[in-house]
N, C-alpha and C. Protein backbone atom coordinates (compact mmCIF):
# COMPACT_ATOMS: atom_id res chain seq x y z
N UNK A 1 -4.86 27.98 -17.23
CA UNK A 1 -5.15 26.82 -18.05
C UNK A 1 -6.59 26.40 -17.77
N UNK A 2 -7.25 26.02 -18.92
CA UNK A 2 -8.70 25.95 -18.96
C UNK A 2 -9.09 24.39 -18.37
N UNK A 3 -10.15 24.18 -17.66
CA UNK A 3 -10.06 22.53 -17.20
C UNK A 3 -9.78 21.48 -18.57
N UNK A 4 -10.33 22.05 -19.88
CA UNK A 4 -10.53 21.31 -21.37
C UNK A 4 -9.01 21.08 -21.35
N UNK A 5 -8.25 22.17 -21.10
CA UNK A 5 -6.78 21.95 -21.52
C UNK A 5 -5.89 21.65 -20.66
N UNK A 6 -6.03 21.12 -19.53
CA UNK A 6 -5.48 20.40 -18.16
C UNK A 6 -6.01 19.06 -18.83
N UNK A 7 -7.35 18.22 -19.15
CA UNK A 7 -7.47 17.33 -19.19
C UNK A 7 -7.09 16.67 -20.44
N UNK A 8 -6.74 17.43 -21.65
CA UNK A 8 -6.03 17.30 -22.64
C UNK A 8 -4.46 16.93 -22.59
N UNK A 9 -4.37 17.63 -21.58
CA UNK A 9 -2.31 17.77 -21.09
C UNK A 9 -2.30 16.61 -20.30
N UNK A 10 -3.36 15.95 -19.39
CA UNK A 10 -3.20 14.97 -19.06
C UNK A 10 -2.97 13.41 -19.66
N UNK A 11 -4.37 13.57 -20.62
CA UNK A 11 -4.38 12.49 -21.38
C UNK A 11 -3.16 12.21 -22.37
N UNK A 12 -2.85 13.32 -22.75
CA UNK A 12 -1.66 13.36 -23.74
C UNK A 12 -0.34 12.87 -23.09
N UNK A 13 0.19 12.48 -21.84
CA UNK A 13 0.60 12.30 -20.78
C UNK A 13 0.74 10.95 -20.92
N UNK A 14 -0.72 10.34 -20.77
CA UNK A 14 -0.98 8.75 -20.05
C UNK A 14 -1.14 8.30 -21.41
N UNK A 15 -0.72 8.85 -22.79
CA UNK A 15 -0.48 7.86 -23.93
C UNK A 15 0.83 7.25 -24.09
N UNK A 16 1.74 8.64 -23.93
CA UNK A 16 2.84 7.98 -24.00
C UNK A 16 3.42 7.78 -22.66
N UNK A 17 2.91 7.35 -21.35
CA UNK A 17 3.28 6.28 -19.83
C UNK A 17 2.67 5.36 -20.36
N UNK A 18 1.68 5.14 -21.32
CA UNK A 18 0.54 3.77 -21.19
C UNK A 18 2.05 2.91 -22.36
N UNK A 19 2.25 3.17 -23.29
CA UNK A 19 3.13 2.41 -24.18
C UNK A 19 4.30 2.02 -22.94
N UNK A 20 5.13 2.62 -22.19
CA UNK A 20 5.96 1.85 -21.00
C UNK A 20 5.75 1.51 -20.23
N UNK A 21 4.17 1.19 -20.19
CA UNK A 21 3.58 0.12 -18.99
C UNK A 21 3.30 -0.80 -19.86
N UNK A 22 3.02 -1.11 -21.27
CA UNK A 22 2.75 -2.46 -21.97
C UNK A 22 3.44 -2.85 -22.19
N UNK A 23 5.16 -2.43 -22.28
CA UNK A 23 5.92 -3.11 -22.41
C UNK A 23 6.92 -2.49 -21.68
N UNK A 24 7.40 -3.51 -20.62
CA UNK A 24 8.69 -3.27 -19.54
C UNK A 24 9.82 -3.26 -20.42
N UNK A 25 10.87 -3.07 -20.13
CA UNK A 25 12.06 -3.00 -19.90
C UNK A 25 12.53 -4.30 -20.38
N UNK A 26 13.46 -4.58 -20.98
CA UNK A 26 14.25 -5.81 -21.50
C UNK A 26 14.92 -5.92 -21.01
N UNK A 27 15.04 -7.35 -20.43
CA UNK A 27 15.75 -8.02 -19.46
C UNK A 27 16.55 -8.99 -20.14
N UNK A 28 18.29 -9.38 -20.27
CA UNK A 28 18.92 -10.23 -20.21
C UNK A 28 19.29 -11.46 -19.51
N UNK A 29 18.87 -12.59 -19.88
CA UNK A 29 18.91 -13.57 -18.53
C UNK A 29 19.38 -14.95 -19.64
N UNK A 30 20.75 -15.42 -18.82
CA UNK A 30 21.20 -16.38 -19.17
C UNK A 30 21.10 -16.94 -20.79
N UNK A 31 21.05 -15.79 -21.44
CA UNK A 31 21.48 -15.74 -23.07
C UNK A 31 20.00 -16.00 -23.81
N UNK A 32 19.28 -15.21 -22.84
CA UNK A 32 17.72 -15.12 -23.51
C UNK A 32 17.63 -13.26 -23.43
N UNK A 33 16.78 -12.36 -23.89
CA UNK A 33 16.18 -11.26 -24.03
C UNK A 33 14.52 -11.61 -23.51
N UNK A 34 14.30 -11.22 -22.38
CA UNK A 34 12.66 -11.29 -21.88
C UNK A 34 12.10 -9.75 -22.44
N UNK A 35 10.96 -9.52 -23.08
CA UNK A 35 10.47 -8.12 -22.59
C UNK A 35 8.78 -8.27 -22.20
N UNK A 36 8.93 -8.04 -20.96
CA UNK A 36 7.52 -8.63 -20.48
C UNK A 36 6.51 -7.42 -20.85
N UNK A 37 5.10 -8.02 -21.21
CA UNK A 37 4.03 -7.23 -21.78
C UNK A 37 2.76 -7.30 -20.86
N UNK A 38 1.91 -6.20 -21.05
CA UNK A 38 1.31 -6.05 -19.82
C UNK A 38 -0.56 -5.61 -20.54
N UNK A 39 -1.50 -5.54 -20.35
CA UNK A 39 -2.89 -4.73 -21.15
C UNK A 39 -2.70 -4.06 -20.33
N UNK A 40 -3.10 -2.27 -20.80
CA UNK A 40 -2.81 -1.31 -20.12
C UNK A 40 -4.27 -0.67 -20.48
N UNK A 41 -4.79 -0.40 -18.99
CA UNK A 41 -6.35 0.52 -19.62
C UNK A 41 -6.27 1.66 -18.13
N UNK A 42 -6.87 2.96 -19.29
CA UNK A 42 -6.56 4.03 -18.32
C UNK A 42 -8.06 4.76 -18.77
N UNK A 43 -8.96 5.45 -17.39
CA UNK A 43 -9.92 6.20 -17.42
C UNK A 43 -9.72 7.44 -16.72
N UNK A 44 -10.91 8.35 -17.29
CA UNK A 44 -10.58 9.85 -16.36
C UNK A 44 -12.02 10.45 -16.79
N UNK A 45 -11.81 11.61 -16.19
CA UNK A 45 -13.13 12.40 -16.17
C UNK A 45 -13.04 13.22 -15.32
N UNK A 46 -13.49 14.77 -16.14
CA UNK A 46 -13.63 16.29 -15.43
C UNK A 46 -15.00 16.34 -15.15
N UNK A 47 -15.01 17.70 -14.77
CA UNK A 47 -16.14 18.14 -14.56
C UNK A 47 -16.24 19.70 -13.65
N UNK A 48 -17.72 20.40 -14.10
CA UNK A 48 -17.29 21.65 -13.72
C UNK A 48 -19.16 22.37 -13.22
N UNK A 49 -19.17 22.81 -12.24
CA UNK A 49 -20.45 23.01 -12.12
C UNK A 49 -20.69 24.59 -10.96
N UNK A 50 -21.57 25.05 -10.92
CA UNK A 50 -21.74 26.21 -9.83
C UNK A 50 -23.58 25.98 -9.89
N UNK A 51 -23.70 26.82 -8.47
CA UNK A 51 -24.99 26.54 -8.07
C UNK A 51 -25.33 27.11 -6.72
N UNK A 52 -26.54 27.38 -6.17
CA UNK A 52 -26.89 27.62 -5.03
C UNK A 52 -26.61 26.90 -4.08
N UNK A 53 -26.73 26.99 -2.54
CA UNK A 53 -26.79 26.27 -1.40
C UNK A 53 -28.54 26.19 -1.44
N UNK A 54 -29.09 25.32 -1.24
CA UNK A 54 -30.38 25.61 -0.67
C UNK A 54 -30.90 24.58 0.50
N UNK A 55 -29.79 23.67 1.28
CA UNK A 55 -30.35 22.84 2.30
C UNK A 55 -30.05 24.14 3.34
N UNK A 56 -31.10 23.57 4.68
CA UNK A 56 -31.47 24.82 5.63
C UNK A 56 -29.98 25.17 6.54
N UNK A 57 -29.52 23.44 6.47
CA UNK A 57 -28.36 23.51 7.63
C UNK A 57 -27.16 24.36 7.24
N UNK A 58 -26.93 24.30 5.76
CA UNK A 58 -26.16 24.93 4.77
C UNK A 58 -26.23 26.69 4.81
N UNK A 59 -27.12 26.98 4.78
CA UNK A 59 -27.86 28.43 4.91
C UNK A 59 -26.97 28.69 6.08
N UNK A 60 -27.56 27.94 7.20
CA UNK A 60 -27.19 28.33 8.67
C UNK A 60 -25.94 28.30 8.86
N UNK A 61 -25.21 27.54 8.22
CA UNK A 61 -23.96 27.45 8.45
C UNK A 61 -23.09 29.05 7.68
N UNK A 62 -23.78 29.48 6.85
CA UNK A 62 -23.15 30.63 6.16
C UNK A 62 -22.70 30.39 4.72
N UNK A 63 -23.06 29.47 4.36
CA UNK A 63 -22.49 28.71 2.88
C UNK A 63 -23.14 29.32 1.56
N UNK A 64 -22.23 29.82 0.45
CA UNK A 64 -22.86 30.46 -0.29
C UNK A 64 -22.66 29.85 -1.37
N UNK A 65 -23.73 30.20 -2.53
CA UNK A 65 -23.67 29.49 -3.85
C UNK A 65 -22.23 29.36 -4.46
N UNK A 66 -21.99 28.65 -5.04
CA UNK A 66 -20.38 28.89 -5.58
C UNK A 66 -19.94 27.77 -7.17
N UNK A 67 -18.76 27.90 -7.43
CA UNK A 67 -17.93 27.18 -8.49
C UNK A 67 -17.18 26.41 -7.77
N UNK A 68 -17.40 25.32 -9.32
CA UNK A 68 -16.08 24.32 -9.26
C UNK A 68 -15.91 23.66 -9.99
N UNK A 69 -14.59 22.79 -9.71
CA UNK A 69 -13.83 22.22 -10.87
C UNK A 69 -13.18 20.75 -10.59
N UNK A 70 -13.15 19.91 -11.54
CA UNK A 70 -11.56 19.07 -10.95
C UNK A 70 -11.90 18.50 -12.54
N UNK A 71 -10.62 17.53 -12.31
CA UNK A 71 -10.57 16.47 -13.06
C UNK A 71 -9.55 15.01 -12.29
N UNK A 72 -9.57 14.28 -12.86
CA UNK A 72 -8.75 12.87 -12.46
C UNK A 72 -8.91 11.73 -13.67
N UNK A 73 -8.01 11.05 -13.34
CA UNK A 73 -7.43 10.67 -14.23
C UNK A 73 -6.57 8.57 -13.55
N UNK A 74 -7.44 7.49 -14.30
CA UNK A 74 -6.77 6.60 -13.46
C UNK A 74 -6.22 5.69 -14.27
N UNK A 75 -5.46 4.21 -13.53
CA UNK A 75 -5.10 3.45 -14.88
C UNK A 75 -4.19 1.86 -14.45
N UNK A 76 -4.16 1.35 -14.96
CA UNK A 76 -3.98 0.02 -14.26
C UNK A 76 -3.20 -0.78 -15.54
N UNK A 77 -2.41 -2.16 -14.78
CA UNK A 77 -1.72 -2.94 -15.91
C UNK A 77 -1.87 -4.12 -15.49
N UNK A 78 -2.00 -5.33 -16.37
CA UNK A 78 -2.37 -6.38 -15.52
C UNK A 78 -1.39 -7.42 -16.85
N UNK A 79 0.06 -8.09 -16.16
CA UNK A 79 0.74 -8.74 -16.96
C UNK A 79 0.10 -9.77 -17.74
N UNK A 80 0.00 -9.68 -18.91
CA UNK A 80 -0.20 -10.90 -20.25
C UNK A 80 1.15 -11.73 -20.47
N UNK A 81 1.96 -11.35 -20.04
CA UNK A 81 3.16 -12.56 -20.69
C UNK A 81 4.19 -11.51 -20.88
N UNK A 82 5.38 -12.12 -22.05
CA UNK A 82 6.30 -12.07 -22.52
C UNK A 82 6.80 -11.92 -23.59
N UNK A 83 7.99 -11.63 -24.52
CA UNK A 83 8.20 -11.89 -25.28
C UNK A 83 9.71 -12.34 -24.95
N UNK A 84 9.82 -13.91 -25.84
CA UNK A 84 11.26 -14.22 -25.06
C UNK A 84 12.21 -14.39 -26.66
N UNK A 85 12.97 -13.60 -26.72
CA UNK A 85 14.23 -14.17 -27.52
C UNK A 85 15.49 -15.20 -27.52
N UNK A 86 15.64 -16.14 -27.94
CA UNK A 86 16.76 -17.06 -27.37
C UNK A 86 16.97 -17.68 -28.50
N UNK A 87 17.59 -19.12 -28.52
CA UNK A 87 18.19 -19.85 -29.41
C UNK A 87 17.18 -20.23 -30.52
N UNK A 88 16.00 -20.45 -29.97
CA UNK A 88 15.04 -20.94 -30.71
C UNK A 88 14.21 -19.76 -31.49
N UNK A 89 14.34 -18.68 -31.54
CA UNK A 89 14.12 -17.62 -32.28
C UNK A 89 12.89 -16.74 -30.90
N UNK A 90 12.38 -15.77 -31.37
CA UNK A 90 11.42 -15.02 -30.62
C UNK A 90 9.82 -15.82 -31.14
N UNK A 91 9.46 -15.42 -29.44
CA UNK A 91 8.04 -15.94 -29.58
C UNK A 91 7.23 -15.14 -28.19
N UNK A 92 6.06 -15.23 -28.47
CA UNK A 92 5.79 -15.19 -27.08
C UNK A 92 4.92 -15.62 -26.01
N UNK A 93 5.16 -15.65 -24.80
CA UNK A 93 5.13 -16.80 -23.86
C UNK A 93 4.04 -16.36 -22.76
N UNK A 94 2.77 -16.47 -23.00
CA UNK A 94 1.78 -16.03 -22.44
C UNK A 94 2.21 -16.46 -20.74
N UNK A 95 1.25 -15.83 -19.54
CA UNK A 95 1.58 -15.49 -18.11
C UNK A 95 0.32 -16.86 -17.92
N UNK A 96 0.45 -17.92 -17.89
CA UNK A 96 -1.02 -18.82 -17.70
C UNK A 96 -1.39 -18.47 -16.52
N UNK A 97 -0.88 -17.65 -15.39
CA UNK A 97 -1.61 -17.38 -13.94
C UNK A 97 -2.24 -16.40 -14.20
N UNK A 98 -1.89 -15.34 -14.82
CA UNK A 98 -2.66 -14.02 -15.06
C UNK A 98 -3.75 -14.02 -15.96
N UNK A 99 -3.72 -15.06 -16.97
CA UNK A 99 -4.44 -15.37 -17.94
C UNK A 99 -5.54 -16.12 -17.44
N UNK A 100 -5.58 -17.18 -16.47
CA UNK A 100 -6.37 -18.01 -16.17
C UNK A 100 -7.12 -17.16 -14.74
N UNK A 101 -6.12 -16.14 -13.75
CA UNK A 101 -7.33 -15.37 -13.16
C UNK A 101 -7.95 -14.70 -13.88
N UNK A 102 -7.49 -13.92 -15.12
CA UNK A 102 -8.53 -13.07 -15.80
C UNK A 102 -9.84 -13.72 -16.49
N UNK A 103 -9.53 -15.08 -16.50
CA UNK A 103 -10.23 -15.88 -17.68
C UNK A 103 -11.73 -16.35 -16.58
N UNK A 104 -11.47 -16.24 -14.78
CA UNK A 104 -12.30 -16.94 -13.89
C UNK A 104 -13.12 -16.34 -14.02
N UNK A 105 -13.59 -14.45 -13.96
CA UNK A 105 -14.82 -14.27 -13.80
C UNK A 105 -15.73 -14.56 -15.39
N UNK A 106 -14.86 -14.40 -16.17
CA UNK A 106 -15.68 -14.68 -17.09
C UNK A 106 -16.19 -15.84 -17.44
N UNK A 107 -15.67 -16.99 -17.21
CA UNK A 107 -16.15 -18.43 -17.00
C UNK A 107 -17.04 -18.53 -15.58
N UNK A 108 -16.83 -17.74 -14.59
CA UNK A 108 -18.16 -17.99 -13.55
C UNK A 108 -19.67 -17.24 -14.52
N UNK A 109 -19.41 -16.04 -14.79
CA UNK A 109 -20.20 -15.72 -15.43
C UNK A 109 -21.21 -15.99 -16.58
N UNK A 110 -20.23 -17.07 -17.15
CA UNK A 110 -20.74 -17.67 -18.32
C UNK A 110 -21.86 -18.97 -17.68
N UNK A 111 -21.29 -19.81 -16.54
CA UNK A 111 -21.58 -20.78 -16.20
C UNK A 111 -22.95 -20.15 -15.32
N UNK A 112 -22.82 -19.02 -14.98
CA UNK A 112 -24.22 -18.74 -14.28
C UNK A 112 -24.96 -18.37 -15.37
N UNK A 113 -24.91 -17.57 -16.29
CA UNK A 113 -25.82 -16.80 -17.09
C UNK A 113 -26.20 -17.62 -18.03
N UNK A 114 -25.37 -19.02 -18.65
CA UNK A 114 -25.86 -20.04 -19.97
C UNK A 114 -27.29 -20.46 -19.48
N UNK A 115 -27.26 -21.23 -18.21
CA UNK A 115 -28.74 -21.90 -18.37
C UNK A 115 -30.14 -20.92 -18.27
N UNK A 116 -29.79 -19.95 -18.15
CA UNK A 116 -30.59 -18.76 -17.86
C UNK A 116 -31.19 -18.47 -19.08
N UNK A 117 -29.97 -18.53 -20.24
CA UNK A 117 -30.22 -18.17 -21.20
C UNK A 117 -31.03 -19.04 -22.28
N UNK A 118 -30.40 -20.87 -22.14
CA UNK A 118 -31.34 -21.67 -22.10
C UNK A 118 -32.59 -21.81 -21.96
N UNK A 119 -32.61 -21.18 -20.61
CA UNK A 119 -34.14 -21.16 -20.04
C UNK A 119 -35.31 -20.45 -20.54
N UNK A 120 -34.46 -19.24 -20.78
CA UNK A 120 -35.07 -18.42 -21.47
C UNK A 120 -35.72 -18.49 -22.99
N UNK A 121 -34.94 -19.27 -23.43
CA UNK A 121 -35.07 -19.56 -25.53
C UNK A 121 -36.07 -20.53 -25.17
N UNK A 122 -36.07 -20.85 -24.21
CA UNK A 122 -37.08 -22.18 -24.88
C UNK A 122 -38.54 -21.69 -24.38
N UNK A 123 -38.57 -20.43 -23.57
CA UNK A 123 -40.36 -20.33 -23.27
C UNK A 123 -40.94 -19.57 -24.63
């Protein structure tokens, strides 16, 4: 198998794991249906190269030009909420802890970089 078609077989893989990490499993609880939802982001990257040795210690050591290969592949979920079914029909019920850490760096960020930007428009 060619590295193109390992990293193809992979990705093809982490499309359909990425759809049952955005959405768990449905849970029954006390005459509600939960199915909790999640943003799912996944990265990867091969790579393939050959080449000489040419540091001295390398030489000395006996090390000869050569090939190689890999690839990898990573991926993460970070809960958004819910979707809850019950008496009152379906809706869904955002995670305000997960939402409001995700929401901090970008509000530190904002709060450092505005007057900057201020500062900047007006010279």
């Amino acid at each position: 198998m060619t590295q193109r078609e390992m990293f193809q077989d992979m990705t093809e893989s982490m499309k359909k794991f990425g759809i049952h990490l955005a959405y768990g499993e449905k849970v029954e609880l006390e005459g509600s249906t939960i199915i909790p939802v999640a943003a799912v982001g996944f990265g990867g990257g091969a790579g393939a190269g050959e080449g000489n040795v040419s540091s001295a210690k390398s030489l000395a050591d006996g090390a000869q030009g050569g090939q190689g290969e890999g690839a990898g592949l990573g991926g993460g979920a970070f809960p958004v909420g819910a979707y809850v079914t019950d008496e009152f029909g379906t809706r869904f019920q955002p995670n305000i802890v997960a939402l409001l850490l995700a929401a901090f760096p970008l509000a530190l960020t904002a709060a450092w970089g505005l007057p900057r930007i201020i500062k900047a428009i007006k010279r």
